[in-house]
Protein backbone atom coordinates (compact mmCIF):
# COMPACT_ATOMS: atom_id res chain seq x y z
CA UNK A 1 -77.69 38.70 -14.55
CA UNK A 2 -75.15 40.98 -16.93
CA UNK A 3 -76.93 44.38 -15.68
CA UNK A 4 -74.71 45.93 -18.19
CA UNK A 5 -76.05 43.52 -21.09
CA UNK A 6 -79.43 43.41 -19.64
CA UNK A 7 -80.20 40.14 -19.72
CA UNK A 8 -81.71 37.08 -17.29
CA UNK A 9 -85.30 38.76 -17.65
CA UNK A 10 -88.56 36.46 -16.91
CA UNK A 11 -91.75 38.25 -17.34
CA UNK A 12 -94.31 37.32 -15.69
CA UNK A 13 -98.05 38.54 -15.44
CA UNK A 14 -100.94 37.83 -12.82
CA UNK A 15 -104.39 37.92 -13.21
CA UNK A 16 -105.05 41.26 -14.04
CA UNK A 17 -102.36 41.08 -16.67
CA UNK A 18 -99.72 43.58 -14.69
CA UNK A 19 -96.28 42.79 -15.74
CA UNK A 20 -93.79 41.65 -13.03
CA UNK A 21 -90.20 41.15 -14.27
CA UNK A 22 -88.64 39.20 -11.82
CA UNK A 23 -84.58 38.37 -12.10
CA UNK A 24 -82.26 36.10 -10.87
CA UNK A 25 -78.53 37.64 -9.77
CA UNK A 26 -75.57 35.47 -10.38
CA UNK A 27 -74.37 35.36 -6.28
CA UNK A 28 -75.67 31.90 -6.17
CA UNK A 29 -74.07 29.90 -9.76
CA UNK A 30 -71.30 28.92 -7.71
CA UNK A 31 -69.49 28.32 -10.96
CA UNK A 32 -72.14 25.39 -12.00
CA UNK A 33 -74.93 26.59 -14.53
CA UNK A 34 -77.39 25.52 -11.62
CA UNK A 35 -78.45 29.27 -10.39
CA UNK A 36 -79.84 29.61 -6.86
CA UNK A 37 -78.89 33.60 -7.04
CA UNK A 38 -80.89 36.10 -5.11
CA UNK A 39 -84.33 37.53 -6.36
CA UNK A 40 -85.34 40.76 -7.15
CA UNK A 41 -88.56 42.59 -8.91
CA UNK A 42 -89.06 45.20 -11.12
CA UNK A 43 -91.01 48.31 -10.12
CA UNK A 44 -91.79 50.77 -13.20
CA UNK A 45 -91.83 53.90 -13.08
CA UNK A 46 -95.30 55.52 -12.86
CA UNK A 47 -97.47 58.14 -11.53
CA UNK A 48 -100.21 58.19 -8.83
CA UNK A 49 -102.83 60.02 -7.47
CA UNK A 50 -104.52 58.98 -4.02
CA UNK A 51 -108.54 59.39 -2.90
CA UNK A 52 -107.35 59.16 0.78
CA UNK A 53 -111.30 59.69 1.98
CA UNK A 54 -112.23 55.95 0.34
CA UNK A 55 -108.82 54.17 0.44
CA UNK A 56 -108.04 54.21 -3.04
CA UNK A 57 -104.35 54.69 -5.39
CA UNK A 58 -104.60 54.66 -9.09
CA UNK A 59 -101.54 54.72 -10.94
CA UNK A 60 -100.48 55.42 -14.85
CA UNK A 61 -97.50 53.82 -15.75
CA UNK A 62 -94.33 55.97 -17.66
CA UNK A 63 -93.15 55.11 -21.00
CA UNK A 64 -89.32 55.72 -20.56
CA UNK A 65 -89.36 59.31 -17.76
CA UNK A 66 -92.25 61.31 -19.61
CA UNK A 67 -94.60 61.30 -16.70
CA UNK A 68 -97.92 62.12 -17.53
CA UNK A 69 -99.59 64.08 -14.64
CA UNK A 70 -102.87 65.16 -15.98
CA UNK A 71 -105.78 64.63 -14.13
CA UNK A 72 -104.60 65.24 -10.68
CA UNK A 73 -101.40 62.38 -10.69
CA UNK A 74 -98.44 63.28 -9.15
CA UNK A 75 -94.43 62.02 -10.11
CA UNK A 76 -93.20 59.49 -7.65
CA UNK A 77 -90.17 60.59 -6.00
CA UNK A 78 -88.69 56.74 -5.71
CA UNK A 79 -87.90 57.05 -9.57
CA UNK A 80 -85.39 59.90 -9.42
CA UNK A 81 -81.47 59.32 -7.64
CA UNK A 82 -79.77 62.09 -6.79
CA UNK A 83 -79.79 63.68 -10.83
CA UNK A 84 -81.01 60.55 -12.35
CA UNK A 85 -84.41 59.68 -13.87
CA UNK A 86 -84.78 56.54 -13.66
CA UNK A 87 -87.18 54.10 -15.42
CA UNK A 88 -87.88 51.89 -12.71
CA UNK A 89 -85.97 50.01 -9.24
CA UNK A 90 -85.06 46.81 -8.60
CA UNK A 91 -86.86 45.77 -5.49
CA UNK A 92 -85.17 42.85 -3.42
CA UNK A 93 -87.77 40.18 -3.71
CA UNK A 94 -87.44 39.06 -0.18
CA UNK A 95 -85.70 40.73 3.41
CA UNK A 96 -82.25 40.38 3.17
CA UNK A 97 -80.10 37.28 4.47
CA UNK A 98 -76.98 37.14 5.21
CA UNK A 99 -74.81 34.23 2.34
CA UNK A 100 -72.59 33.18 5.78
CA UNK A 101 -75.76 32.61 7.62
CA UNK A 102 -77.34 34.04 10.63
CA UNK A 103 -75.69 33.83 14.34
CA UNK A 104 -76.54 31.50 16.55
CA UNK A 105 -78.32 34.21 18.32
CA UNK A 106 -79.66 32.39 20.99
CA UNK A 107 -76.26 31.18 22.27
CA UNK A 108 -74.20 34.49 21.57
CA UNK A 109 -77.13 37.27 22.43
CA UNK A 110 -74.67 38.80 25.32
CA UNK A 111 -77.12 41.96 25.92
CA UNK A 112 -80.33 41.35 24.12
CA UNK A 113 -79.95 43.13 21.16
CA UNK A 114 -76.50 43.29 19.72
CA UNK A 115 -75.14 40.46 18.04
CA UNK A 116 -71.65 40.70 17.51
CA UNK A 117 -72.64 37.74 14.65
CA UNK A 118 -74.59 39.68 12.60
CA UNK A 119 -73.91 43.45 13.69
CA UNK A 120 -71.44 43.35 11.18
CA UNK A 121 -70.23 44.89 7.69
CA UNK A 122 -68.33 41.87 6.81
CA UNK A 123 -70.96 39.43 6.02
CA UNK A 124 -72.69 39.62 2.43
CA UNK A 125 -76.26 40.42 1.30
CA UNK A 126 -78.23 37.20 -0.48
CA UNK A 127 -81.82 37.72 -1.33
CA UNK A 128 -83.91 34.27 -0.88
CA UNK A 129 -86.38 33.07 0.00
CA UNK A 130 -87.30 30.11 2.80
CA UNK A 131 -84.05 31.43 4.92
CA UNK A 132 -83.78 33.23 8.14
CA UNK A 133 -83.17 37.20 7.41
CA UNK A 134 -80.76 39.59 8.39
CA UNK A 135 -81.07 40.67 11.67
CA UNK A 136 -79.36 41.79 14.77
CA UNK A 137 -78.02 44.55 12.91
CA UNK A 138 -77.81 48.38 13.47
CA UNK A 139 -79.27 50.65 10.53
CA UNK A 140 -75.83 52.32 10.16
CA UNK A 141 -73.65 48.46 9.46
CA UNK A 142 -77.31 48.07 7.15
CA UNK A 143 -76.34 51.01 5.22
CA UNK A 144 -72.82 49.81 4.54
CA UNK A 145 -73.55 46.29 4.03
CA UNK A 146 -76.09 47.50 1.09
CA UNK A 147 -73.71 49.96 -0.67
CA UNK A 148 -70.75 47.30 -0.28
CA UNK A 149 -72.66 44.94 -3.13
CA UNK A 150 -72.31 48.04 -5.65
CA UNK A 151 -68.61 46.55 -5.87
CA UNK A 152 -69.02 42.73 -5.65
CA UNK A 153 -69.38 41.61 -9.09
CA UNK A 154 -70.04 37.90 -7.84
CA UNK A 155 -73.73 39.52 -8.59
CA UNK A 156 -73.18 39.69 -11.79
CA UNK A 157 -72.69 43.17 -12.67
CA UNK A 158 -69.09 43.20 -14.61
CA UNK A 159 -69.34 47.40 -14.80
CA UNK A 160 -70.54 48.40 -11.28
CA UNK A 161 -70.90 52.33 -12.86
CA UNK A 162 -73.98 51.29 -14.31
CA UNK A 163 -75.88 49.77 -11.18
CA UNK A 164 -76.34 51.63 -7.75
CA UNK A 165 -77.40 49.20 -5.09
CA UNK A 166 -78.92 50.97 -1.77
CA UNK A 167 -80.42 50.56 1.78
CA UNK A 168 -84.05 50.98 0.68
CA UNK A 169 -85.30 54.70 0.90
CA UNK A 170 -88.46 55.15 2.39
CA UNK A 171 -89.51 56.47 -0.65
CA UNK A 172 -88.56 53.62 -2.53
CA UNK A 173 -90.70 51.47 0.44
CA UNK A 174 -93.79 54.13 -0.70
CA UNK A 175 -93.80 53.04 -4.81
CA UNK A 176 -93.82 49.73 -3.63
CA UNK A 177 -96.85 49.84 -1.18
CA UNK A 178 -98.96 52.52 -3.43
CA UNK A 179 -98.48 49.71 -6.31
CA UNK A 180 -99.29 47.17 -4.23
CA UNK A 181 -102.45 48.97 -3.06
CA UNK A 182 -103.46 50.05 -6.54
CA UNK A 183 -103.36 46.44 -8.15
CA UNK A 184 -104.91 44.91 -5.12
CA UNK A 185 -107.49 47.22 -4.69
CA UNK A 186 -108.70 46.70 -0.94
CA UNK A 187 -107.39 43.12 -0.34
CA UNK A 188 -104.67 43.33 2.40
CA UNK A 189 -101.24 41.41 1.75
CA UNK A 190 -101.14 38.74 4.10
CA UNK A 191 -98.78 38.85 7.00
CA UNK A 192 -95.27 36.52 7.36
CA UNK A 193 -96.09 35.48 10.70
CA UNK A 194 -93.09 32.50 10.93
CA UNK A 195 -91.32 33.06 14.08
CA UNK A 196 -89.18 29.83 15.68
CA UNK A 197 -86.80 31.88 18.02
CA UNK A 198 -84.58 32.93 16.68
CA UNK A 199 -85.31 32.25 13.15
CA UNK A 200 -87.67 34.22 11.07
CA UNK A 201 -88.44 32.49 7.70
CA UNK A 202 -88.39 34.66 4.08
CA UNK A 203 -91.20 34.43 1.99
CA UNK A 204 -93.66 32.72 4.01
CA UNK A 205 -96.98 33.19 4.98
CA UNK A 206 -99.75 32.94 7.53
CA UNK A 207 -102.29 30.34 7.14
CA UNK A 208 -104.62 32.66 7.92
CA UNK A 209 -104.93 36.50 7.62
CA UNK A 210 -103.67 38.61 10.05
CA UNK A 211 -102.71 35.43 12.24
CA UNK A 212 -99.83 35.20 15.11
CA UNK A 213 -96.31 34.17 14.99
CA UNK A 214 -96.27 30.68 13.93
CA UNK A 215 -94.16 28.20 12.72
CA UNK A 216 -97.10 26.38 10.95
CA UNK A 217 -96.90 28.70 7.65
CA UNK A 218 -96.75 28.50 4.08
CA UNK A 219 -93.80 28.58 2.55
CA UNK A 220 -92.44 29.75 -0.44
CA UNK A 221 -90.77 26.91 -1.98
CA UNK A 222 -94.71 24.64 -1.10
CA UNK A 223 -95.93 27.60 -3.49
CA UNK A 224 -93.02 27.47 -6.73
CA UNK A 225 -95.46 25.40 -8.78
CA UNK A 226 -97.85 27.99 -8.99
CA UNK A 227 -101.00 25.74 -6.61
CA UNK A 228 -100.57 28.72 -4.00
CA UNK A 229 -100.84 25.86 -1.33
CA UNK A 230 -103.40 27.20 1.06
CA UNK A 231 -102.93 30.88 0.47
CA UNK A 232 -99.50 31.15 0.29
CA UNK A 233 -99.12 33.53 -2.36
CA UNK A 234 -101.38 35.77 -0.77
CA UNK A 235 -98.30 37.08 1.05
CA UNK A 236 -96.86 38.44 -2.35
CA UNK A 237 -97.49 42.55 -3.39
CA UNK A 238 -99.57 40.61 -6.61
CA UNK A 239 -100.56 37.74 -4.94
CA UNK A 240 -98.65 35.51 -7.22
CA UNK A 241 -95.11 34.27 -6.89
CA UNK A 242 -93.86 37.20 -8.91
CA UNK A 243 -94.34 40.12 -6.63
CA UNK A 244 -92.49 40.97 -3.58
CA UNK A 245 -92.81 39.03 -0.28
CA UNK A 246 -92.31 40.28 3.32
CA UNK A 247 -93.85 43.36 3.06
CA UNK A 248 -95.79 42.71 6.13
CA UNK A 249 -94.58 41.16 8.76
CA UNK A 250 -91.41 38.76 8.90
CA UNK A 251 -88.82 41.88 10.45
CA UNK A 252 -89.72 45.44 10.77
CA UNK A 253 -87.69 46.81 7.94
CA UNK A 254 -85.21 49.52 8.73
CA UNK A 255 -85.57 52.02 5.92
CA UNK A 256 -83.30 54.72 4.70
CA UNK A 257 -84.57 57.79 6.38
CA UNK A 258 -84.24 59.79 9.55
CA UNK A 259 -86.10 62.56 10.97
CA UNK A 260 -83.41 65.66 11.55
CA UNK A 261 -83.64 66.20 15.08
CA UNK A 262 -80.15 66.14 16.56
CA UNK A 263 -80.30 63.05 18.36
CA UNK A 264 -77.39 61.07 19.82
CA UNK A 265 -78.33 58.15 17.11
CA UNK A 266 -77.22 61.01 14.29
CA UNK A 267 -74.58 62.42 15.93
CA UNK A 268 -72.02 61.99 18.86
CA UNK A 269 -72.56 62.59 22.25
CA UNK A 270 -75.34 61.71 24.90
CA UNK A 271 -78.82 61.79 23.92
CA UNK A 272 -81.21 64.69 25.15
CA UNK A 273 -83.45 62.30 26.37
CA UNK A 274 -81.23 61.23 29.32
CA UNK A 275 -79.52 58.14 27.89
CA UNK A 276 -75.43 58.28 27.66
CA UNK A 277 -75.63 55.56 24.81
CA UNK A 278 -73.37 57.30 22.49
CA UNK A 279 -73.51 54.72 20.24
CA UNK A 280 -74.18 56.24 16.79
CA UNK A 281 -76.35 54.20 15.10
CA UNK A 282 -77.00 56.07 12.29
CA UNK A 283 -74.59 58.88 11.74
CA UNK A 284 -73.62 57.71 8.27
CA UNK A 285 -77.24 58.04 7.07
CA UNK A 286 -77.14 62.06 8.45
CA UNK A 287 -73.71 62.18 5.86
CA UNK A 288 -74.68 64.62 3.39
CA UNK A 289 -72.09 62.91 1.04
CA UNK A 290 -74.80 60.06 1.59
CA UNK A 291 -78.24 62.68 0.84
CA UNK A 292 -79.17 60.91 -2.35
CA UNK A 293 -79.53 57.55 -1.00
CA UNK A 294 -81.54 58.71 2.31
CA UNK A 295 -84.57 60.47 2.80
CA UNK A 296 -84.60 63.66 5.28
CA UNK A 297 -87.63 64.22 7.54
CA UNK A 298 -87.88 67.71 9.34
CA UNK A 299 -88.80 67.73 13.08
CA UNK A 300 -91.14 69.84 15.22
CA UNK A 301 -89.43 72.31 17.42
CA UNK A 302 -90.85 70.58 20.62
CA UNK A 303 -89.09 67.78 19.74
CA UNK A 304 -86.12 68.48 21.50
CA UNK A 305 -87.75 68.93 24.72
CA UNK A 306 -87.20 65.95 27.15
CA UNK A 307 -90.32 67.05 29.39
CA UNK A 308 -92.50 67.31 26.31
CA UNK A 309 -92.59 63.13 26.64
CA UNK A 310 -93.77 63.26 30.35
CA UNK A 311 -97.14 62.35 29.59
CA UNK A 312 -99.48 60.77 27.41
CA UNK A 313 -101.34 64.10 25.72
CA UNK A 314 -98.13 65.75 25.07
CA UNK A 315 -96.37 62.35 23.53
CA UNK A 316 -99.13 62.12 21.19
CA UNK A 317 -99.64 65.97 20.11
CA UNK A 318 -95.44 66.13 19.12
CA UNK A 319 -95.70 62.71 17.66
CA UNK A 320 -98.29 63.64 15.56
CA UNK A 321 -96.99 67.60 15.04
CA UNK A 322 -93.83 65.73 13.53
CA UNK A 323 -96.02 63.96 11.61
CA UNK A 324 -97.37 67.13 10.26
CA UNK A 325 -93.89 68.56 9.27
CA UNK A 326 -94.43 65.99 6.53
CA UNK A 327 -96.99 67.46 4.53
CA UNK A 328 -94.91 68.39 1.30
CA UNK A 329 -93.30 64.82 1.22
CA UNK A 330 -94.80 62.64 -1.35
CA UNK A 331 -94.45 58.67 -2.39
CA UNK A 332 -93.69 57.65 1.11
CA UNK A 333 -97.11 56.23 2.30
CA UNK A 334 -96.61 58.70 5.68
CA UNK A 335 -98.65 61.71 5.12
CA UNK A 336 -100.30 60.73 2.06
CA UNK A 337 -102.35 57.67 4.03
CA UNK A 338 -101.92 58.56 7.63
CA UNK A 339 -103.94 60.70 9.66
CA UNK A 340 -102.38 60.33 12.31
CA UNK A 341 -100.10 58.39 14.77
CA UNK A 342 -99.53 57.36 18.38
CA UNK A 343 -96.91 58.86 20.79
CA UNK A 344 -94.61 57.88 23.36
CA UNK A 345 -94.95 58.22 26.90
CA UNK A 346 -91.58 58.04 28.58
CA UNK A 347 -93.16 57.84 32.12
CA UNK A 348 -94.67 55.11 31.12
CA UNK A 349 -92.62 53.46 28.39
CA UNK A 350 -95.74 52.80 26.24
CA UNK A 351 -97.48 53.98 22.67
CA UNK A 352 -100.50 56.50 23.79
CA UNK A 353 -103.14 57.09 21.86
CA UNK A 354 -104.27 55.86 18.27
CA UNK A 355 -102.13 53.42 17.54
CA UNK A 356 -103.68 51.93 14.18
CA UNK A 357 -104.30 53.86 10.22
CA UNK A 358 -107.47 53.60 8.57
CA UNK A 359 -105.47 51.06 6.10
CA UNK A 360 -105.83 47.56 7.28
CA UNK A 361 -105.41 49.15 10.43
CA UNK A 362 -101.94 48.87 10.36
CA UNK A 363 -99.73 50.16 13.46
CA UNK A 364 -98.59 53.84 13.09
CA UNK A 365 -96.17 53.97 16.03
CA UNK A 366 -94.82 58.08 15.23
CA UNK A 367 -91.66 58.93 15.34
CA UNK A 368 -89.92 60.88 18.27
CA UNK A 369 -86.66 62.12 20.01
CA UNK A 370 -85.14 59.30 20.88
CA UNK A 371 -86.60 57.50 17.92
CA UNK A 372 -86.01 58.95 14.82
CA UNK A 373 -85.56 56.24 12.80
CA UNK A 374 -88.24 54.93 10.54
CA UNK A 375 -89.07 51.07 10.58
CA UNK A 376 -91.87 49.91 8.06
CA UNK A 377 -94.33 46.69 7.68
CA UNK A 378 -94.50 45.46 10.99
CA UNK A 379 -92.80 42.18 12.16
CA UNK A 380 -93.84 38.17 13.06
CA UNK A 381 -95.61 39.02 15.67
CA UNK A 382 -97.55 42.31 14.97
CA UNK A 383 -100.71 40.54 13.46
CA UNK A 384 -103.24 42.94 11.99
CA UNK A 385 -101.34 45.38 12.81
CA UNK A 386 -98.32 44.41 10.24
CA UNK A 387 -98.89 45.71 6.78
CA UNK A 388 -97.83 47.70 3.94
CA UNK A 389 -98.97 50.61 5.36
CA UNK A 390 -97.55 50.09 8.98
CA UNK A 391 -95.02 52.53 10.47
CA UNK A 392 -92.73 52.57 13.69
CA UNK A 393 -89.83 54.55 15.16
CA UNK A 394 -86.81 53.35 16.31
CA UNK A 395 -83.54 54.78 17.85
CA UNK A 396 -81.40 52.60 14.96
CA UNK A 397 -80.26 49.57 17.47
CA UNK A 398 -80.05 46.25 16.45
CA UNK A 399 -82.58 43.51 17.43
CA UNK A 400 -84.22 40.53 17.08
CA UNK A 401 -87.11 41.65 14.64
CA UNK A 402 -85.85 44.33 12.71
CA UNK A 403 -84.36 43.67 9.28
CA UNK A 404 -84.08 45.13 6.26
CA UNK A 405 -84.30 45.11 2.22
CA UNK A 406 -82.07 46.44 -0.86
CA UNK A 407 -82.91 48.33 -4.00
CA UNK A 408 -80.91 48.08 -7.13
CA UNK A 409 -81.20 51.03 -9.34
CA UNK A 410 -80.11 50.53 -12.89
CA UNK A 411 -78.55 53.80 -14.59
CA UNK A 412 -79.20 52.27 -17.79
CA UNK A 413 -82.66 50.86 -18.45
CA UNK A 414 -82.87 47.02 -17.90
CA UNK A 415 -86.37 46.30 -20.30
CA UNK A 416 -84.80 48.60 -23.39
């Protein structure tokens, strides 16, 4: 795709006639006119409004950036950039995969988590499907690796001023899910339960709903021809092959956001909580010459209080007074949808309390000091508990099932 001639557009639409535009980058020509580029889906701009009592989104779509807001709808906040309206994101169509391929993590895993492979900057960002994603990588070298493709114009984009390409904001996670939920209307996305250690597999899906890490799945390419071989597509945000795949399940997806507590993953220095990892994760997300491509989450005053995660009544009560702080942010299905989340015990090293939203009971794992990261959808293994709604805090680190997804934000529109 030209994104500055804004063309390579095929429109699809499912069967409740909702238009998908789907596109095809150029990353993958290879100088042959065979194109294997990566994927990515259109999300319009739109408004919603949310009946949280009976589990229910309605949206009205935007004709250019006149949102219409009568009748109790709100603007989504995914659909604005810093100063820029904008008519509608680019969604990655799949996690993220590295072109060079993935590490051989299980011969060069030297402490667990960090591969020196794939904790890298220096690898580039392909978006397909039926490949092992990106993981093993800190949310900081994410970041980077995300905002490097604004300058590679081996995607296709000959003037890079007119496309901004981005970690994916939390926000941006929250138009995708409250679309999703509005078109499907009660039926859960199926889960991307392939797991074959240490390979993950984009675009697939369980067999069954809800079902365990796997590597008897569905695949994407078994689906192509439109059959949706045993339920495969049922995996995809429309439940065609147009929408978006690995919402749920496949790698936790580290998301552009952080909750502003001072932690050692935002800043140097050792952490309150009694680690001396000064590793910092994510300081380039806390760079305010970064704000418009992050989203900023305030944190309860307890927070900072290493005792206040002694035990399992006060773990849950910050975790979910954080939680609360949240209350004027909008479009990030956090607040809007959950009523709550579980804490941390660090006697114990273990989630307390309610550990599931009344969504698809999806896991809502709060965030907390050491933690204030946000990873969304749930990995392989998580089950029911993986979904679009699903929520867990992390300290940034890399690791075997947390991965991630770009956005693509045109500042001119792409459908005009």
């Amino acid at each position: 795709m030209d994104a500055d001639k804004n063309d390579g557009n095929v429109t699809a639409v499912n069967d409740n006639g909702e238009k998908w535009a789907n596109v095809m980058l150029r990353d993958g020509c290879n100088g042959s006119t065979t194109f294997n580029g990566s994927m990515m889906v259109w999300i319009p701009r739109y408004t919603y409004r949310i009946d949280k009592t009976n589990k229910r989104i309605y949206i009205k779509y935007t004709a250019g950036v006149a949102d219409d807001t009568s009748g109790g709808y709100q603007k989504h906040p995914a659909f604005k950039l810093g100063s820029q309206e904008l008519t509608g994101i680019w969604v990655a169509k799949f996690e993220a995969s590295p072109k060079e391929g993935v590490d051989n993590h299980a011969t060069n895993n030297t402490n667990g988590d960090s591969i020196a492979g794939d904790d890298v900057t220096t690898k580039h960002v392909q978006i397909k499907p039926d490949v092992s994603s990106w993981r093993y990588i800190s949310i900081g070298k994410i970041f980077t690796a995300c905002r490097n493709m604004n300058t590679d114009t081996s995607y296709g984009w000959t003037k890079t001023n007119l496309v901004d390409t981005h970690q994916m904001r939390n926000t941006e996670w929250g138009a995708v899910a409250y679309l999703t939920e509005a078109i499907r209307d009660g039926e859960e996305v199926w889960v991307n339960n392939y797991w074959s250690d240490p390979n993950t597999k984009t675009g697939a899906s369980a067999t069954t709903q809800n079902a365990g890490s796997t590597t008897t799945v569905n695949t994407y390419a078994q689906n192509i021809d439109g059959t949706y071989y045993a339920g495969g597509a049922k995996a995809s945000t429309t439940g065609n092959i147009y929408g978006i795949y690995d919402m749920s399940g496949c790698g936790h997806e580290y998301v552009a956001a952080y909750m502003d507590n001072g932690d050692h993953t935002l800043t140097s220095g050792a952490s309150s909580m009694g680690n001396n990892n000064v590793k910092t994760y994510g300081a380039i997300l806390a760079n305010t010459s970064n704000s418009k491509y992050v989203d900023k989450y305030e944190a309860d005053p307890t927070d900072n209080s290493t005792s206040t995660w002694a035990d399992n009544a006060n773990a849950q009560t910050v975790a979910n007074l954080n939680l609360a702080k949240w209350i004027t942010k909008t479009g990030d299905a956090l607040y809007e949808v959950i009523s709550t989340v579980a804490g941390y015990n660090s006697t114990a090293s273990a989630r307390q309390g309610t550990t599931t939203n009344a969504w698809y009971s999806d896991y809502t794992l709060g965030n907390w000091k050491y933690h204030s990261f946000f990873l969304r959808g749930g990995s392989y293994g998580y089950c029911s508990g993986a979904g679009v709604f699903a929520l867990y805090g992390s300290h940034g680190s890399p690791n075997d099932a947390r991965a991630f997804r770009v956005c693509v934000c045109p500042l001119v529109s792409p459908l005009n």
